[in-house]
C-alpha atoms as a PDB file:
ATOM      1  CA  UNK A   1       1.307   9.604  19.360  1.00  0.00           C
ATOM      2  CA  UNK A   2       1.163   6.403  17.673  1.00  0.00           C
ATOM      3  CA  UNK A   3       0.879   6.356  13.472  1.00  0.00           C
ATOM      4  CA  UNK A   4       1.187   3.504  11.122  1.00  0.00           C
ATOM      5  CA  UNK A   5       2.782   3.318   7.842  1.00  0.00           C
ATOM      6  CA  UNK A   6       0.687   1.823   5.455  1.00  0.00           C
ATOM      7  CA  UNK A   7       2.955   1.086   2.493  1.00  0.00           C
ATOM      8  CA  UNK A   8       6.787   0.245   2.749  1.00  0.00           C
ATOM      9  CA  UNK A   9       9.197  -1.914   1.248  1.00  0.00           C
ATOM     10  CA  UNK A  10      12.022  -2.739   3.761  1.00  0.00           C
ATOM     11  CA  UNK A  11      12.841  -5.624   2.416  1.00  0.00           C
ATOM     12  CA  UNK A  12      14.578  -4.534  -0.427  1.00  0.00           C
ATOM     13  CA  UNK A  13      18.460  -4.100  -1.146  1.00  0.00           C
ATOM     14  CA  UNK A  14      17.787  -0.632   0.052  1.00  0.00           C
ATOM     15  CA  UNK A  15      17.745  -1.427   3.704  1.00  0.00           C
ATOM     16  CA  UNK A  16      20.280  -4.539   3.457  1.00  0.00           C
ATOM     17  CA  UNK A  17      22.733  -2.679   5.593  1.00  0.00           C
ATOM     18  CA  UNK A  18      21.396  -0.886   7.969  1.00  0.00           C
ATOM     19  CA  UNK A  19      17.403  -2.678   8.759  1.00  0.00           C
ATOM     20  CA  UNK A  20      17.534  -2.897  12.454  1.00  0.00           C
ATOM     21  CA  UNK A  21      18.433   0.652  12.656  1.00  0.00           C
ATOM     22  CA  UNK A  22      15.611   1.512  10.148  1.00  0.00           C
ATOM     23  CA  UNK A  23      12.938  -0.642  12.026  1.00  0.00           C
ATOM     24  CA  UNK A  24      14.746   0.941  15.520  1.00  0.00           C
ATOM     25  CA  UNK A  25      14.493   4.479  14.148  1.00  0.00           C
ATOM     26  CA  UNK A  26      10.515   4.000  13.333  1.00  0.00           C
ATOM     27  CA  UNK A  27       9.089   2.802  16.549  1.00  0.00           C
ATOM     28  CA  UNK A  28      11.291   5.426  18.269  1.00  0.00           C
ATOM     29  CA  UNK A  29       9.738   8.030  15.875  1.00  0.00           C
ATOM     30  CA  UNK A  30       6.074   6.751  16.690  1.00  0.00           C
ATOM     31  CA  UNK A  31       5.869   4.461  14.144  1.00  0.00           C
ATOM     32  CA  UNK A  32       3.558   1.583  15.654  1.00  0.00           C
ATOM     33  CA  UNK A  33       3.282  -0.580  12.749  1.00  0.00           C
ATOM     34  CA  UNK A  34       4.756  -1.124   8.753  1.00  0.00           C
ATOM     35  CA  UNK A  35       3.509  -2.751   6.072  1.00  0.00           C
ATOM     36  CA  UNK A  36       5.949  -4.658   4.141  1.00  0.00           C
ATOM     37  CA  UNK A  37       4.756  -5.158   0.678  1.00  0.00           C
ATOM     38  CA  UNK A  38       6.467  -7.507  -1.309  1.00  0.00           C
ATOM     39  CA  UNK A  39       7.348  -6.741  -4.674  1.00  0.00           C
ATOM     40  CA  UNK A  40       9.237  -8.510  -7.666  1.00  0.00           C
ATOM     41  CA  UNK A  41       9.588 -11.610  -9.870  1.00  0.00           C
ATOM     42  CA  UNK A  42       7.481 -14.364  -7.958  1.00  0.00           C
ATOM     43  CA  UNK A  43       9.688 -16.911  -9.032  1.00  0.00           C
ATOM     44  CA  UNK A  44      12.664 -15.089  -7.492  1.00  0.00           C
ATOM     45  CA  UNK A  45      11.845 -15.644  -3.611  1.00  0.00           C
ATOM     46  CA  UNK A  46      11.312 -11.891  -2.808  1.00  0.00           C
ATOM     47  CA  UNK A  47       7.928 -12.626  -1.785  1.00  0.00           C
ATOM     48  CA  UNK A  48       9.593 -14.786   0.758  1.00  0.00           C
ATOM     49  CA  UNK A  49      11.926 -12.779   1.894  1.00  0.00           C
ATOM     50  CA  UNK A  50       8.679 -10.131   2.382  1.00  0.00           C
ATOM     51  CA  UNK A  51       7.341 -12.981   4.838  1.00  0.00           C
ATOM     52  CA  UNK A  52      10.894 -13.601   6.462  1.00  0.00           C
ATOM     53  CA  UNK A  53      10.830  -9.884   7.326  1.00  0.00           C
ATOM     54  CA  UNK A  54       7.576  -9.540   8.906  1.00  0.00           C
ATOM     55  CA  UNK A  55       8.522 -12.577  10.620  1.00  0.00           C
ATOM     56  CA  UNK A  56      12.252 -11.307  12.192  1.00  0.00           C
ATOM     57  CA  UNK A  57      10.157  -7.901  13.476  1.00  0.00           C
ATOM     58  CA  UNK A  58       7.042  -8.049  15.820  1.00  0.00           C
ATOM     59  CA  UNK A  59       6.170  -4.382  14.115  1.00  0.00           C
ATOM     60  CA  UNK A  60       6.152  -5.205  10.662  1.00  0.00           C
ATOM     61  CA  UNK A  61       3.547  -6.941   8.541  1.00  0.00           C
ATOM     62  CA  UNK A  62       3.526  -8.128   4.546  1.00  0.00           C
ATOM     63  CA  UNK A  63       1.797  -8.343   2.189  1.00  0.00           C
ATOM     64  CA  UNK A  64       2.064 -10.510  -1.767  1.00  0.00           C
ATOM     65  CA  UNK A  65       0.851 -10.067  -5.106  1.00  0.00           C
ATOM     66  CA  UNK A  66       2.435  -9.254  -8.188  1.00  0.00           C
ATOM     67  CA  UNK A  67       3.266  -6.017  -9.421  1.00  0.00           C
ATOM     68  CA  UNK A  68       1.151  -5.020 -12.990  1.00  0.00           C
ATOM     69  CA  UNK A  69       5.350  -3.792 -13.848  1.00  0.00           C
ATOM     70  CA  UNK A  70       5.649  -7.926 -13.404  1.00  0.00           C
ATOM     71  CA  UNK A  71       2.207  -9.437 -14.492  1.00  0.00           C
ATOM     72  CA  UNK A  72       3.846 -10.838 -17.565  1.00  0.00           C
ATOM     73  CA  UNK A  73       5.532 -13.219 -15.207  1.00  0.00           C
ATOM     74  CA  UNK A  74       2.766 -14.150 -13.456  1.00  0.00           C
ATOM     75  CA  UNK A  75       1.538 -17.848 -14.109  1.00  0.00           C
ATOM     76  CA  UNK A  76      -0.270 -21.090 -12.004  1.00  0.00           C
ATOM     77  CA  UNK A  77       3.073 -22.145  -9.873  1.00  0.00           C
ATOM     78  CA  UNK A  78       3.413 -18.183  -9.327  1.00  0.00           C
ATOM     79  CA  UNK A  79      -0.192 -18.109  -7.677  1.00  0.00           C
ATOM     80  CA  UNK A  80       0.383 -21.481  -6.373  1.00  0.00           C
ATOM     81  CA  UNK A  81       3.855 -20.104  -4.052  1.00  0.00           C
ATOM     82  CA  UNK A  82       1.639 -17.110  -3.453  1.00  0.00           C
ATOM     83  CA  UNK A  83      -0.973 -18.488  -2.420  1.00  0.00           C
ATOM     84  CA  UNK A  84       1.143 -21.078   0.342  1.00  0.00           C
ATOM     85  CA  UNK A  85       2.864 -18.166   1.692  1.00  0.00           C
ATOM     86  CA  UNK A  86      -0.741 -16.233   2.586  1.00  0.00           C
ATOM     87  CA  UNK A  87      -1.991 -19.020   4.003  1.00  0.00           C
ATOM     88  CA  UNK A  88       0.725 -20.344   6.087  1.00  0.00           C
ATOM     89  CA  UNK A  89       1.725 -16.764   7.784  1.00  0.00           C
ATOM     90  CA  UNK A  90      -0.038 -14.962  10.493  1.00  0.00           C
ATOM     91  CA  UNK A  91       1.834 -11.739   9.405  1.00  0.00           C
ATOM     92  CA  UNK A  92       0.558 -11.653   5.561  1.00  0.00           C
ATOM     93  CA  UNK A  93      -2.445  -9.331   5.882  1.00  0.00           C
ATOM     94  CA  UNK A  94      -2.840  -8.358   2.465  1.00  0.00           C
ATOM     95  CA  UNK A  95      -2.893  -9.066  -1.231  1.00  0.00           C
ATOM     96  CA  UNK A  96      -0.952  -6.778  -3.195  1.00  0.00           C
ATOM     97  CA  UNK A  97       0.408  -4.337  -4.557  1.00  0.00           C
ATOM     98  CA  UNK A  98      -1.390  -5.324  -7.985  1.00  0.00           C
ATOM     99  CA  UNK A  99      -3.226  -3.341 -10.095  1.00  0.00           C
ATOM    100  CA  UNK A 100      -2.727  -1.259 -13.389  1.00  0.00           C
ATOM    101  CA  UNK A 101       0.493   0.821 -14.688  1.00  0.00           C
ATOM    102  CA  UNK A 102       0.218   2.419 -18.543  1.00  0.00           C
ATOM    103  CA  UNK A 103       2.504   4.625 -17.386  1.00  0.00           C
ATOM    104  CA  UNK A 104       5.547   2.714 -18.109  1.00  0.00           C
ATOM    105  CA  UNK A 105       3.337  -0.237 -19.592  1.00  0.00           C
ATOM    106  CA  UNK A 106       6.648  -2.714 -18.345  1.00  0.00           C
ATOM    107  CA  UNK A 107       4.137  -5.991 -19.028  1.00  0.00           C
ATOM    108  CA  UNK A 108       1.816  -5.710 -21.914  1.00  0.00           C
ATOM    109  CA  UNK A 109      -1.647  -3.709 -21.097  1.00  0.00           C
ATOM    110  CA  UNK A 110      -3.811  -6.496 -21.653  1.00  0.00           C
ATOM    111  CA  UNK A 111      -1.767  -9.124 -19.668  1.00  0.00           C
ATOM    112  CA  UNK A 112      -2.159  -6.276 -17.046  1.00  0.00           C
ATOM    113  CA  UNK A 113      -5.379  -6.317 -16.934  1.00  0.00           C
ATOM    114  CA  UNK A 114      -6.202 -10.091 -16.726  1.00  0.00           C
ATOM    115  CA  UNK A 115      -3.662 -10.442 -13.909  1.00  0.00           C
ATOM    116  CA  UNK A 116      -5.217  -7.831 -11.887  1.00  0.00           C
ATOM    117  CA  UNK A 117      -8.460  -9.463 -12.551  1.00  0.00           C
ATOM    118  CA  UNK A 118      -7.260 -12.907 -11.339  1.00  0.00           C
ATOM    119  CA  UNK A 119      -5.373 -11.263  -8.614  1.00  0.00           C
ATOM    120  CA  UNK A 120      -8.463  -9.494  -6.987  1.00  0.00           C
ATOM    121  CA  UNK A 121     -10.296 -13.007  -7.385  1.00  0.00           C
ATOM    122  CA  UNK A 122      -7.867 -14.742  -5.450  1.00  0.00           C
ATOM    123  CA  UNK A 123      -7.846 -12.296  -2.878  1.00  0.00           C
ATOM    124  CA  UNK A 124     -11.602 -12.814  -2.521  1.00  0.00           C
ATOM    125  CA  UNK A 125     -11.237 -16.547  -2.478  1.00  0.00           C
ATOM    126  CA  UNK A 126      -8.552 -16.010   0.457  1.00  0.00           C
ATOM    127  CA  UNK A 127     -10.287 -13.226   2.179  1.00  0.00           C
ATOM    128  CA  UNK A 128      -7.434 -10.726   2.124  1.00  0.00           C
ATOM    129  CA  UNK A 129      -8.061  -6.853   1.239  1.00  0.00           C
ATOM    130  CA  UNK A 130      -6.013  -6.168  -2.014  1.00  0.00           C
ATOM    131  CA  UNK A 131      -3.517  -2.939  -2.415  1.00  0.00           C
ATOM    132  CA  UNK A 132      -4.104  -1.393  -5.509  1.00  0.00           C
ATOM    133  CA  UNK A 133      -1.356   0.279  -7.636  1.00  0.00           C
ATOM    134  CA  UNK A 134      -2.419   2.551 -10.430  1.00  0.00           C
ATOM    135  CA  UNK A 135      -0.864   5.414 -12.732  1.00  0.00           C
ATOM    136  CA  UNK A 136      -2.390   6.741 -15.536  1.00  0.00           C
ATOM    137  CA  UNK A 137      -5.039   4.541 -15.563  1.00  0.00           C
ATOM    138  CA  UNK A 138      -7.715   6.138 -13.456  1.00  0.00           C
ATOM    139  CA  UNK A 139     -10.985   4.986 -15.539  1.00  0.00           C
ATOM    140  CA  UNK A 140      -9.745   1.001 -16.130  1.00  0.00           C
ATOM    141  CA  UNK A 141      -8.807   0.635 -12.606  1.00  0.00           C
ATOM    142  CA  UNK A 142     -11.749   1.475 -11.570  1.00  0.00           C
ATOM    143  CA  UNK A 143     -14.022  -0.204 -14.414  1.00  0.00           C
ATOM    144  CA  UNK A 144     -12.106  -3.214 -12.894  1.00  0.00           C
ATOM    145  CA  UNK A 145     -12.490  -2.514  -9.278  1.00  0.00           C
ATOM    146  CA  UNK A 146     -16.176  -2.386 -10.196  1.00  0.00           C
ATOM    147  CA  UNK A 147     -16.686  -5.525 -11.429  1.00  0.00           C
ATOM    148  CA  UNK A 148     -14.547  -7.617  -9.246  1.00  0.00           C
ATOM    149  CA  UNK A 149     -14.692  -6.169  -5.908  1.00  0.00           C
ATOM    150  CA  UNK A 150     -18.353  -5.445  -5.222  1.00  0.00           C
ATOM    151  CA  UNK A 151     -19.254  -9.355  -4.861  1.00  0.00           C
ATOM    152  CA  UNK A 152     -20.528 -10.492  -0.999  1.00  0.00           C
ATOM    153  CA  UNK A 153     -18.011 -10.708   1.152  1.00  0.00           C
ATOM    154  CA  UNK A 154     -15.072  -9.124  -0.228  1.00  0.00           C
ATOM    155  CA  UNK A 155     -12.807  -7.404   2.279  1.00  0.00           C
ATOM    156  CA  UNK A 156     -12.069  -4.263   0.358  1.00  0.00           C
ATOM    157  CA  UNK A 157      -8.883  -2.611   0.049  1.00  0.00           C
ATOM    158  CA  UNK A 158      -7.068   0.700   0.006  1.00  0.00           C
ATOM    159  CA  UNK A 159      -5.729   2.951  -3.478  1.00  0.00           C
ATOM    160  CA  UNK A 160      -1.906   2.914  -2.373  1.00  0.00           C
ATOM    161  CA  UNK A 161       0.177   6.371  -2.926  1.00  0.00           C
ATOM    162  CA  UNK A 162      -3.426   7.662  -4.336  1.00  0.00           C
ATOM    163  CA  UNK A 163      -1.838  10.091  -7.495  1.00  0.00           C
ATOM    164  CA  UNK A 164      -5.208   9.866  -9.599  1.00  0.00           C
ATOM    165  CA  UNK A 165      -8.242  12.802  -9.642  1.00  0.00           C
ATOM    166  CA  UNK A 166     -10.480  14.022  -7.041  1.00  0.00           C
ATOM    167  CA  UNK A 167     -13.439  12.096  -9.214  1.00  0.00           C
ATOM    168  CA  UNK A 168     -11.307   9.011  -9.141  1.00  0.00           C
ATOM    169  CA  UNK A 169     -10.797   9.191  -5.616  1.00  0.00           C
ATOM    170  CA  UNK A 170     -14.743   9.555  -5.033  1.00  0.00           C
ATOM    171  CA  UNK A 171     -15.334   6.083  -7.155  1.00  0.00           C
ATOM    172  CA  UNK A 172     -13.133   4.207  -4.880  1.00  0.00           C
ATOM    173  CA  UNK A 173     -14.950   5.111  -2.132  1.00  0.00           C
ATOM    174  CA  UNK A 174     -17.941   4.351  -3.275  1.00  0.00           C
ATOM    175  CA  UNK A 175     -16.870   0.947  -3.589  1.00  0.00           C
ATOM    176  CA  UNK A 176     -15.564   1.095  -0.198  1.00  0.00           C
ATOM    177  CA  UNK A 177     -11.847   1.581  -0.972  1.00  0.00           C
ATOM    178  CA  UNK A 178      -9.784   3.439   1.661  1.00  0.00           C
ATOM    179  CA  UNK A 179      -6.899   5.722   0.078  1.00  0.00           C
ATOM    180  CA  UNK A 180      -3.772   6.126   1.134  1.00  0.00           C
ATOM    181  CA  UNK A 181      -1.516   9.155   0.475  1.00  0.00           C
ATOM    182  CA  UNK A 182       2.444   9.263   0.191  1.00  0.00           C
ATOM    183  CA  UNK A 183       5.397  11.466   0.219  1.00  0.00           C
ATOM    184  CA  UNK A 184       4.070  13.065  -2.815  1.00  0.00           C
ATOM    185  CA  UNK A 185       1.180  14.598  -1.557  1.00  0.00           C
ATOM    186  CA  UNK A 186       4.022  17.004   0.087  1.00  0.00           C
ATOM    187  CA  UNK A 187       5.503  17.516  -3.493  1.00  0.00           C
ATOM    188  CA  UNK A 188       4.988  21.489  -4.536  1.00  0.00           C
ATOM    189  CA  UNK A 189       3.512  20.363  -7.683  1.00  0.00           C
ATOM    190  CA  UNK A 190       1.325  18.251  -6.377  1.00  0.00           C
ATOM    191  CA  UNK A 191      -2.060  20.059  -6.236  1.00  0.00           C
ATOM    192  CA  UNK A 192      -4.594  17.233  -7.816  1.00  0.00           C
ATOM    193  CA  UNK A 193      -2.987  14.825  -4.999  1.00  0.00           C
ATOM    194  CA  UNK A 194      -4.245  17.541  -2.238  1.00  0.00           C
ATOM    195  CA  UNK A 195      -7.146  18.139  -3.815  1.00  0.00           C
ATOM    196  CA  UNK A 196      -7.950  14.753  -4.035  1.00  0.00           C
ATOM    197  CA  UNK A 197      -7.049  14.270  -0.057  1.00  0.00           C
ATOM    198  CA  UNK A 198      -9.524  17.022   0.705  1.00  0.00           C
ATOM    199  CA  UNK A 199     -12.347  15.124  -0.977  1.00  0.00           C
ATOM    200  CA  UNK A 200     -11.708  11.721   1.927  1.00  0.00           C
ATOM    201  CA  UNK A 201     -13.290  11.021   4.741  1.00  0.00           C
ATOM    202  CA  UNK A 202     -11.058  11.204   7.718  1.00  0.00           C
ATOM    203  CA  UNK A 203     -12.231   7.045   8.640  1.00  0.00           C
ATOM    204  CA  UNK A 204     -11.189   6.384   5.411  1.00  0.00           C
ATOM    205  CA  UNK A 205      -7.679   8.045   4.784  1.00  0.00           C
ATOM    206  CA  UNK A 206      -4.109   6.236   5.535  1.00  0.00           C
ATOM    207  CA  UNK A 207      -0.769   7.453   5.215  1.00  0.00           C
ATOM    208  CA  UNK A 208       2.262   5.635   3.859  1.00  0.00           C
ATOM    209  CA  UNK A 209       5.981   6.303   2.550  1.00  0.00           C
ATOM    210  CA  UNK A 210       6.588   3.565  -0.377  1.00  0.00           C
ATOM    211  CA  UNK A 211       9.537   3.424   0.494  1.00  0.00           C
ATOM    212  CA  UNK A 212      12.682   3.719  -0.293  1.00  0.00           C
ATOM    213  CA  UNK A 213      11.172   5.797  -2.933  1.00  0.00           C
ATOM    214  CA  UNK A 214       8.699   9.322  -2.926  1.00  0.00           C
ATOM    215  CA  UNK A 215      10.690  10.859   0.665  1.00  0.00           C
ATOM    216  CA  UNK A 216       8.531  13.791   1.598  1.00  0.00           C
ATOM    217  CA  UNK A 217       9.586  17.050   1.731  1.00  0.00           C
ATOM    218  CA  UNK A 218      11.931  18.553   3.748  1.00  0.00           C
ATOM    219  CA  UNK A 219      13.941  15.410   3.397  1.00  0.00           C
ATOM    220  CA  UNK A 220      13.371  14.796  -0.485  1.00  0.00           C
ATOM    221  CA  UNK A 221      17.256  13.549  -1.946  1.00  0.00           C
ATOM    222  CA  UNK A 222      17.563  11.192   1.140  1.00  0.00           C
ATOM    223  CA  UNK A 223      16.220   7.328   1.173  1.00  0.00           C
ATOM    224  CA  UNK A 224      13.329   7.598   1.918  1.00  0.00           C
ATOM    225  CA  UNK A 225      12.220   4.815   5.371  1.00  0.00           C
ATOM    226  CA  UNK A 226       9.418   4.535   7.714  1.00  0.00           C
ATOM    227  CA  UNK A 227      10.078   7.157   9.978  1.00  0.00           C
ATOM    228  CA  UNK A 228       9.385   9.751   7.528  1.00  0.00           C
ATOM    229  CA  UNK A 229       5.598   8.916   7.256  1.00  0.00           C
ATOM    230  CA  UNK A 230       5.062  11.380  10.440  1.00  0.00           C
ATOM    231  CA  UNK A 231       6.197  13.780   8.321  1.00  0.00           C
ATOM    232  CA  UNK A 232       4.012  12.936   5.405  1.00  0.00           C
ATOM    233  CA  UNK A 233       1.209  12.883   7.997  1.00  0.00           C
ATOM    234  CA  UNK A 234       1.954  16.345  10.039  1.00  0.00           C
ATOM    235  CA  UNK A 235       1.431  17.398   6.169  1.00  0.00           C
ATOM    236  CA  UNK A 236      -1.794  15.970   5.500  1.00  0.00           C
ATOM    237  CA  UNK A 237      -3.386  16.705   8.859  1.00  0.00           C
ATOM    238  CA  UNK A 238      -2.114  20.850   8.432  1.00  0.00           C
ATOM    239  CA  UNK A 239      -3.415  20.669   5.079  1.00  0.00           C
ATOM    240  CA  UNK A 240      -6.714  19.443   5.958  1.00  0.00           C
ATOM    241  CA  UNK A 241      -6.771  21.626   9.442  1.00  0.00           C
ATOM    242  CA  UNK A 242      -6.947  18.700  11.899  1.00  0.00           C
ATOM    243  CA  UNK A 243      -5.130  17.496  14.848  1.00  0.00           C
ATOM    244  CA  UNK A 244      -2.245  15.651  14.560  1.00  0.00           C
ATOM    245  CA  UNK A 245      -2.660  13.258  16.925  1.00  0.00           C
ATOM    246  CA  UNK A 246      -6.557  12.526  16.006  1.00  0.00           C
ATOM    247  CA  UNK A 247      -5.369  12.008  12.420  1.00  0.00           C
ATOM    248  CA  UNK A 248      -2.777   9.504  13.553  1.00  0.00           C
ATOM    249  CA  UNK A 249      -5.592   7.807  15.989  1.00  0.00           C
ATOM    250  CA  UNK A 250      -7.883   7.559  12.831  1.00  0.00           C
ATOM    251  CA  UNK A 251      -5.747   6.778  10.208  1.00  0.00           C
ATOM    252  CA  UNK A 252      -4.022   4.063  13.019  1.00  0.00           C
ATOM    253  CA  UNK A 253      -7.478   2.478  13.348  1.00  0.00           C
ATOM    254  CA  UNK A 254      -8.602   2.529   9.756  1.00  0.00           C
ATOM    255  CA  UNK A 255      -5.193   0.538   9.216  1.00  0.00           C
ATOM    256  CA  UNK A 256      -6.374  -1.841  12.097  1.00  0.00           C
ATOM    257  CA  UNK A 257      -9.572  -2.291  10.426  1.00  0.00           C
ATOM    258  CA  UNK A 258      -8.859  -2.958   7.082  1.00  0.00           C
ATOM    259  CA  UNK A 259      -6.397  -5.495   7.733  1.00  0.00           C
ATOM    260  CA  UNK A 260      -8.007  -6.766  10.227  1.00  0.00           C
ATOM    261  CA  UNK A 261      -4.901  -6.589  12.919  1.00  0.00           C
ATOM    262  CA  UNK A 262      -4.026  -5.197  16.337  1.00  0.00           C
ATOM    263  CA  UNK A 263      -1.163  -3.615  18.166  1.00  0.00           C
ATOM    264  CA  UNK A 264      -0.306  -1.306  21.493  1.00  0.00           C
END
């Protein structure tokens, strides 16, 4: 069994101590492949230590784009350094995570909103598939994702930690989004999120952990790392009665696809 997580952030303080032995405890878990997405002020050189990471590890790919909790700090020499570091590494697959948060609204809504535009264009312009954050704002997310992402040529994407509704869910696939589900999905309160999985075609589903945060259960209270997406998938694949390993083949290839990568 081979599995990929979609959706991690191991470059983070989080993991400062102890990295190798997080990377070491992944592949020995099944984990084929991570996806390092880089998060933070763009001015602060996370994004570069996103790159440096995928770099030091054969198994780990990144990601950039700003955060909608940071789109107030996103500006020209922002996109400029963002920009560079997509073009001049083989491991950056990927623009994102941006999107939409009115949740905890930490840059202004309508900042948000023309930095996820201009974040999606550049994408295009680059020919990256974008990762798309959004919470609790289903309809605008994808009244954006309609307008920007159904021009010729663009690569697509994938819904990251999907939390939205089953309808939401459908409209991203109609625009030929792929979603991607998280420790969450395991959370016992979590019904929408399942219902919402049950409504996605197998070719078009990926698993992730976000971590540090969202650790599935059993091991909710822990740090959440990498090896804990099996878990997150055993749940998925039980819930939607199919075989474990043909849900980790799938979901390994839709990753493969979509980013347009390839790995034993």
């Amino acid at each position: 069994m081979r599995i990929v997580d979609s959706h991690c952030h191991v470059d983070g303080a989080d993991f400062e101590a102890d990295r190798d032995d997080v990377i070491r405890r992944a592949q020995e878990s099944g984990v084929a492949a991570m996806l390092n997405v880089g998060t933070g002020d763009p001015n602060s050189g996370s994004f570069e230590r996103a790159i440096e990471i995928a770099n030091k590890y054969e198994s780990v790919f990144a990601s950039v784009g700003v955060h909608p909790h940071d789109a107030k700090l996103y500006n020209t020499v922002a996109e400029e350094k963002l920009i560079s570091l997509a073009e001049e590494s083989r491991k950056c697959v990927a623009w994102g995570e941006i999107g939409l948060d009115f949740h905890y609204d930490n840059s202004p809504r309508d900042v948000q909103r023309e930095v996820f535009r201009k974040q999606i264009r550049v994408a295009h312009k680059l020919k990256l598939p974008i990762i798309v954050h959004s919470r609790s704002a289903d309809d605008e997310t994808v009244a954006i994702l309609r307008d920007e992402c159904t021009k010729k040529d663009f690569r697509g994407g994938v819904m990251h930690c999907f939390g939205g509704t089953p309808k939401m869910a459908k409209e991203v696939l109609a625009l030929g989004f792929n979603v991607s589900f998280a420790g969450n999905v395991t959370f016992k309160k979590a019904d929408q999120i399942r219902e919402a999985a049950g409504v996605i075609p197998l070719d078009r589903m990926l698993v992730e952990t976000d971590c540090p945060f969202l650790t599935p259960t059993p091991f909710r209270g822990k740090r959440n790392e990498p090896m804990y997406v099996v878990e997150t998938a055993q749940f998925v694949a039980d819930f939607l009665g199919v075989d474990f390993d043909e849900f980790a083949g799938q979901t390994t290839s839709n990753f493969k696809r979509l980013f347009g990568v390839d790995f034993a």
